[in-house]
Protein backbone atom coordinates (compact mmCIF):
# COMPACT_ATOMS: atom_id res chain seq x y z
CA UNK A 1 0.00 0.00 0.00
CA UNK A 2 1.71 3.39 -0.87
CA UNK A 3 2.60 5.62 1.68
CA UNK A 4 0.25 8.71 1.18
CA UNK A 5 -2.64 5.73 1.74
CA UNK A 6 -1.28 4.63 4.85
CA UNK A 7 -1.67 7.85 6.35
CA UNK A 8 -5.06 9.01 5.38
CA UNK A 9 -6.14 6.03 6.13
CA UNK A 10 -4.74 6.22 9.98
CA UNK A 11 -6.66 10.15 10.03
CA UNK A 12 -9.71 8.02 9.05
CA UNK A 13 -9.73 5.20 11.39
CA UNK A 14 -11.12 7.38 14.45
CA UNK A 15 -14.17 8.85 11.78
CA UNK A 16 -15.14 5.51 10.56
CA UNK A 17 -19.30 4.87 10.99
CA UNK A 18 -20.81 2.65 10.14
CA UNK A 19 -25.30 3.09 9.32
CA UNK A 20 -27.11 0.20 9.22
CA UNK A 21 -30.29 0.62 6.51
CA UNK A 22 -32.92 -1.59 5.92
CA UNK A 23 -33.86 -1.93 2.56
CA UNK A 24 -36.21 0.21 0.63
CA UNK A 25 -39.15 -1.58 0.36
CA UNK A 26 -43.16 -0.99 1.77
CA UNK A 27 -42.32 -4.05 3.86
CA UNK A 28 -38.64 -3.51 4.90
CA UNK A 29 -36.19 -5.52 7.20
CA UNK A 30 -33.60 -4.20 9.04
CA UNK A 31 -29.81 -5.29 8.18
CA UNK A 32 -26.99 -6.25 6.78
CA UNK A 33 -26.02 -9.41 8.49
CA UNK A 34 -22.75 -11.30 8.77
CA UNK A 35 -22.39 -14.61 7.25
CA UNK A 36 -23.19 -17.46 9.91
CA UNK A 37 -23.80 -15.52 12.92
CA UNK A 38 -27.64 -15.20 14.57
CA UNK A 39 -28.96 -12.12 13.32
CA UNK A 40 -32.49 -10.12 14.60
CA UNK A 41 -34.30 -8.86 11.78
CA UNK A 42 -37.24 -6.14 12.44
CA UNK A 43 -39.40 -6.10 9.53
CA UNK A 44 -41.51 -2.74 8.87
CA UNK A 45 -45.03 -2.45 7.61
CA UNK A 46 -45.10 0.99 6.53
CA UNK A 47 -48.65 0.81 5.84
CA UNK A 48 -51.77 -0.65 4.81
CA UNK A 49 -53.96 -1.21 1.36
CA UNK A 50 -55.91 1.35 -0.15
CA UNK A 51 -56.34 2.95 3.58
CA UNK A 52 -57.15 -0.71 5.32
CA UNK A 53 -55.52 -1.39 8.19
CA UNK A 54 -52.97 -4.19 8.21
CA UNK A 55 -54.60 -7.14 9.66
CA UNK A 56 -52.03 -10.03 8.73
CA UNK A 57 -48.29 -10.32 7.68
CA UNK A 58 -46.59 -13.35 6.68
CA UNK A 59 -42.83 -13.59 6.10
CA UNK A 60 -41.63 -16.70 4.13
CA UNK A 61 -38.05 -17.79 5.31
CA UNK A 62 -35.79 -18.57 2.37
CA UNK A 63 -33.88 -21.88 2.70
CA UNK A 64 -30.50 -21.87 4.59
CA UNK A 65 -31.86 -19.40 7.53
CA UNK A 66 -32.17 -21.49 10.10
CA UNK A 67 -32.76 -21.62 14.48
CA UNK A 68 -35.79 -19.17 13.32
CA UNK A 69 -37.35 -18.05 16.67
CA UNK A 70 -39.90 -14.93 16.49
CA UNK A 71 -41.08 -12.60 18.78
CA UNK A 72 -44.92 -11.74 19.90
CA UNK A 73 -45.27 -8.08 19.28
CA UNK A 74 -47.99 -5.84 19.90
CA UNK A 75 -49.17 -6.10 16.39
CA UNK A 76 -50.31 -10.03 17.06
CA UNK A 77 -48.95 -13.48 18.24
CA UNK A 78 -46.49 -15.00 15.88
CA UNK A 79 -47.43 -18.95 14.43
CA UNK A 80 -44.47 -20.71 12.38
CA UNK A 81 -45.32 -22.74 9.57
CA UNK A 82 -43.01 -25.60 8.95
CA UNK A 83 -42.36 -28.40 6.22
CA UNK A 84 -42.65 -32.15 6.72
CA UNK A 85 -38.88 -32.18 7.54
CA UNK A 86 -40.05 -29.47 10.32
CA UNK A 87 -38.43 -26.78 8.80
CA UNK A 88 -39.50 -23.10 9.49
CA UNK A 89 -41.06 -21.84 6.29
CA UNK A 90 -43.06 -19.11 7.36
CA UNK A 91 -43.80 -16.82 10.13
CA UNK A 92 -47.33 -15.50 10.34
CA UNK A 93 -48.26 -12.50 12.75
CA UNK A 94 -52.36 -12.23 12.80
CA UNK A 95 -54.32 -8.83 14.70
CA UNK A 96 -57.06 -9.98 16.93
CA UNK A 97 -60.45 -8.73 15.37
CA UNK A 98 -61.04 -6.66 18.22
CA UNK A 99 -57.47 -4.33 17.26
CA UNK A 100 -58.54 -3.69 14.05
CA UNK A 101 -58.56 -0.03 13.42
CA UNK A 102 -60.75 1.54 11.27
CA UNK A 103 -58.70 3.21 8.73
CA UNK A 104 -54.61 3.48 7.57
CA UNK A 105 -52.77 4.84 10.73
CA UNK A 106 -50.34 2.87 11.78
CA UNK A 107 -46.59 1.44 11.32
CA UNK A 108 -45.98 -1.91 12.63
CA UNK A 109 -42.32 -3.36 13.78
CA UNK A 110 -42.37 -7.64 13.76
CA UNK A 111 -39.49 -8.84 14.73
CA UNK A 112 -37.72 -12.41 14.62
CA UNK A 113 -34.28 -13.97 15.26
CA UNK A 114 -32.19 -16.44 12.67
CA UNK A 115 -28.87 -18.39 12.05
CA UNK A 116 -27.78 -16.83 8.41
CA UNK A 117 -25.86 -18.83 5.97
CA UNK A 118 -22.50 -19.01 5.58
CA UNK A 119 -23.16 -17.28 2.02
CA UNK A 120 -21.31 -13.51 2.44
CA UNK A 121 -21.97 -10.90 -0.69
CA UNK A 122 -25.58 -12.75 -1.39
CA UNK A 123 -28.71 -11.16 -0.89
CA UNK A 124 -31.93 -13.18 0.85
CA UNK A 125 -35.05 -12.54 0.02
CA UNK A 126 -38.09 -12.79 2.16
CA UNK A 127 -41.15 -12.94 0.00
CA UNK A 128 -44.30 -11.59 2.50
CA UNK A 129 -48.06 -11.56 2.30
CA UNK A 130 -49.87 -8.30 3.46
CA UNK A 131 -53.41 -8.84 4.54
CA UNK A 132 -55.40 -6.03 5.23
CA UNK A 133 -59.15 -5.47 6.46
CA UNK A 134 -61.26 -2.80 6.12
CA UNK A 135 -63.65 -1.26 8.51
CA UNK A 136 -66.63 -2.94 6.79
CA UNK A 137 -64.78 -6.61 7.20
CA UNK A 138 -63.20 -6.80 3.49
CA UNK A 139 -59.92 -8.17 2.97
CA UNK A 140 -57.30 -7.19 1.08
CA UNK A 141 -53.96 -9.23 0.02
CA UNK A 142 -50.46 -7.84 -1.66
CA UNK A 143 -47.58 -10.00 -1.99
CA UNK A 144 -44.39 -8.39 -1.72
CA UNK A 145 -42.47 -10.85 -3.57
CA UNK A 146 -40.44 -9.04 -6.60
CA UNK A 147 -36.61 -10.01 -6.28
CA UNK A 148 -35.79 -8.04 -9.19
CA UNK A 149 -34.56 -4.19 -9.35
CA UNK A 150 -33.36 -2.18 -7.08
CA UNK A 151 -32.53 -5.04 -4.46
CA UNK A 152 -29.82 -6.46 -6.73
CA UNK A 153 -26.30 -5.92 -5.09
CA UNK A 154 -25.22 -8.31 -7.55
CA UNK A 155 -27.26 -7.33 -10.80
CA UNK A 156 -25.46 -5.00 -13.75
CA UNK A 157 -29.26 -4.00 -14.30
CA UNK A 158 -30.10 -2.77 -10.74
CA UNK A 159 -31.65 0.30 -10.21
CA UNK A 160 -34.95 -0.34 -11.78
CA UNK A 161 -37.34 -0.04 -8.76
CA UNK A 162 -39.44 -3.65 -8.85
CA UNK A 163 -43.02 -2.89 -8.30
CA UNK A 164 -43.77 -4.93 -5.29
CA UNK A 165 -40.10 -5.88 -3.60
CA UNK A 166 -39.50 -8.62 -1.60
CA UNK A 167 -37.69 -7.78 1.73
CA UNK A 168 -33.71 -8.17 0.78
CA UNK A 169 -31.13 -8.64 3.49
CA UNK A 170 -27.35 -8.50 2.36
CA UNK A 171 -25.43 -10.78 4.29
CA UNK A 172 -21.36 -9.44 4.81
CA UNK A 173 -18.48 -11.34 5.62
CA UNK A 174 -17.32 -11.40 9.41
CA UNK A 175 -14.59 -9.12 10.31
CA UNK A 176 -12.53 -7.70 12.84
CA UNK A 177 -11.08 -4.57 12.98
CA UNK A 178 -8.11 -4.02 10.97
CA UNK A 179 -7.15 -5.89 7.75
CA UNK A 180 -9.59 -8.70 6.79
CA UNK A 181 -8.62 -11.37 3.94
CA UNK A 182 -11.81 -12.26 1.82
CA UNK A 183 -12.03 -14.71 -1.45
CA UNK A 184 -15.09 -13.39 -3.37
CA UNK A 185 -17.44 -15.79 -4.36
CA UNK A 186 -20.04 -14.06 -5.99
CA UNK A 187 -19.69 -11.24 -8.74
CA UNK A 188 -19.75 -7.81 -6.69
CA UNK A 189 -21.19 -4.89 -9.33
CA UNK A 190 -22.14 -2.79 -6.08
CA UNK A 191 -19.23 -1.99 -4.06
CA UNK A 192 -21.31 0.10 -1.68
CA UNK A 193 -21.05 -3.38 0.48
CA UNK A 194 -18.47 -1.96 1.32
CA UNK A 195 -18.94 1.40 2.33
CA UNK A 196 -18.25 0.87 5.97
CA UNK A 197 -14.54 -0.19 5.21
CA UNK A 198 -11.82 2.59 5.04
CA UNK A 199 -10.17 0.89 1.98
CA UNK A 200 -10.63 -2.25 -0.34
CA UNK A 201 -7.73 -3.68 -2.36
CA UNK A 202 -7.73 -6.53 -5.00
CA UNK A 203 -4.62 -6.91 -6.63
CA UNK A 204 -3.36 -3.17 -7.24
CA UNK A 205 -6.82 -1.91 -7.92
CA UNK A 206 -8.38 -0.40 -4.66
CA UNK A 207 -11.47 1.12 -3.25
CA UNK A 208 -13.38 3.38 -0.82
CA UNK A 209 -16.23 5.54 -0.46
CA UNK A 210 -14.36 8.21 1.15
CA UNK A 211 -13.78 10.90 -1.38
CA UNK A 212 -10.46 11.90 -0.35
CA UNK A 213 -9.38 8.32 0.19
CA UNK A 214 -11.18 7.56 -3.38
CA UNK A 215 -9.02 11.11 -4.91
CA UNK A 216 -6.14 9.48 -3.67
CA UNK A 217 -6.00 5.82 -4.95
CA UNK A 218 -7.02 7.94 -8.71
CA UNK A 219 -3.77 9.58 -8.34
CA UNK A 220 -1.74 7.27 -6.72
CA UNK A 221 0.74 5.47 -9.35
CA UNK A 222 0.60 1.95 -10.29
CA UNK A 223 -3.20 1.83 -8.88
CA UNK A 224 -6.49 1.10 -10.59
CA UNK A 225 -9.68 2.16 -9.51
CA UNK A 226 -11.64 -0.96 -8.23
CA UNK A 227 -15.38 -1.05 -9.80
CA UNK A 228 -16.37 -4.78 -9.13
CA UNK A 229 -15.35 -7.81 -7.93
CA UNK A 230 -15.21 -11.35 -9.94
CA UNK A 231 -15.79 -14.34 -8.44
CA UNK A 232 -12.50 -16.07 -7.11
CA UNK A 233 -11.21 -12.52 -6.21
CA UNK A 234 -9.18 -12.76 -3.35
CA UNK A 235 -9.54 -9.43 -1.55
CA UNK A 236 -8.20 -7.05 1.26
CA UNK A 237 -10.16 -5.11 3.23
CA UNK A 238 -9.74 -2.64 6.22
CA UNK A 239 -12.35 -1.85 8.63
């Protein structure tokens, strides 16, 4: 690493911040997680249908989460739905009758804890079912299941907003502070992964969303600018 590098990284070390953002979707989830490690998801209804209140919200759990254990909230009691292997493959939270409102008001936090696969730079995808019920007793169903657009880390043609997205949690790799070695699996097109590390090298190309670190590794001779990642990368990365 050259010089100049070294040292702006060492000024940057002490800023360093990390945000944690669930993704953008009318049912979100809260994340990123780290590969293998338990992780507690909050998902977030951010409203109803067609100003119904939400009356029922199932979350189907993609294969390779495992442990699943959910919490009650005060939106409903949670009720897991499992295979014939006895697999969790669903979580269902259900408002009693009586709790019901009458129109649109309210955002609602469900919550539930999971093992995540060992599968780091991969997105999962938790399809969910939004029933709502009006005041007069109609019902009311959207499926959030697009895993298309704008939730593809991983797609050259992200960006186009899918029309009804699935909840997407990225999972990260673990790491420690300081230097972390990584071999890329999967082919990384959004390096914004990333944008909690001070620096990312791969070979003598190199990233970082700091600006000034980013000005630097444009100048800096002998250095590419690092725009993805191919699978079978091995990588450096500083946190």
């Amino acid at each position: 690493m050259k010089t100049a590098l070294q040292m702006l990284l060492a000024a940057a070390a002490s800023l360093s911040v990390f945000t944690a953002t669930a993704a953008r979707a009318h049912v979100s989830v809260s994340g990123p997680a780290f590969a293998g490690a338990t992780h507690e998801a909050t998902f977030g209804v951010g409203h109803g249908c067609d100003g119904a209140d939400t009356y029922r919200v199932k979350v189907q759990i993609p294969a390779g989460v495992t442990s699943v254990r959910p919490m009650d909230s005060t939106f409903g009691k949670a009720v897991l739905e499992k295979n014939a292997e006895g697999n969790v493959t669903a979580v269902v939270w259900t408002k009693p009758l009586a709790d019901v409102l009458p129109a649109d008001t309210n955002y609602y936090k469900l919550a539930l804890r999971f093992k995540v696969p060992d599968a780091p730079f991969t997105t999962l995808y938790f399809p969910t079912t939004q029933t709502c019920r009006s005041e007069g007793g109609a019902e009311t169903t959207v499926e959030w299941s697009d895993t298309s657009g704008e939730h593809g880390h991983h797609d050259p043609d992200a960006g186009t907003p899918a029309t009804s997205p699935a909840p997407a949690l990225l999972i990260l790799p673990a790491r420690s502070p300081g230097w972390n070695k990584y071999t890329v699996n999967e082919h990384v097109h959004d390096l914004s992964v990333f944008n909690d590390a001070l620096i990312v090298w791969a070979g003598k190309a190199a990233y970082s969303a700091n600006p000034a670190t980013q000005s630097l590794i444009m100048t800096e001779p002998d250095t590419e600018v690092l725009s993805q990642i191919h699978p079978g990368t091995e990588i450096w990365v500083k946190y």
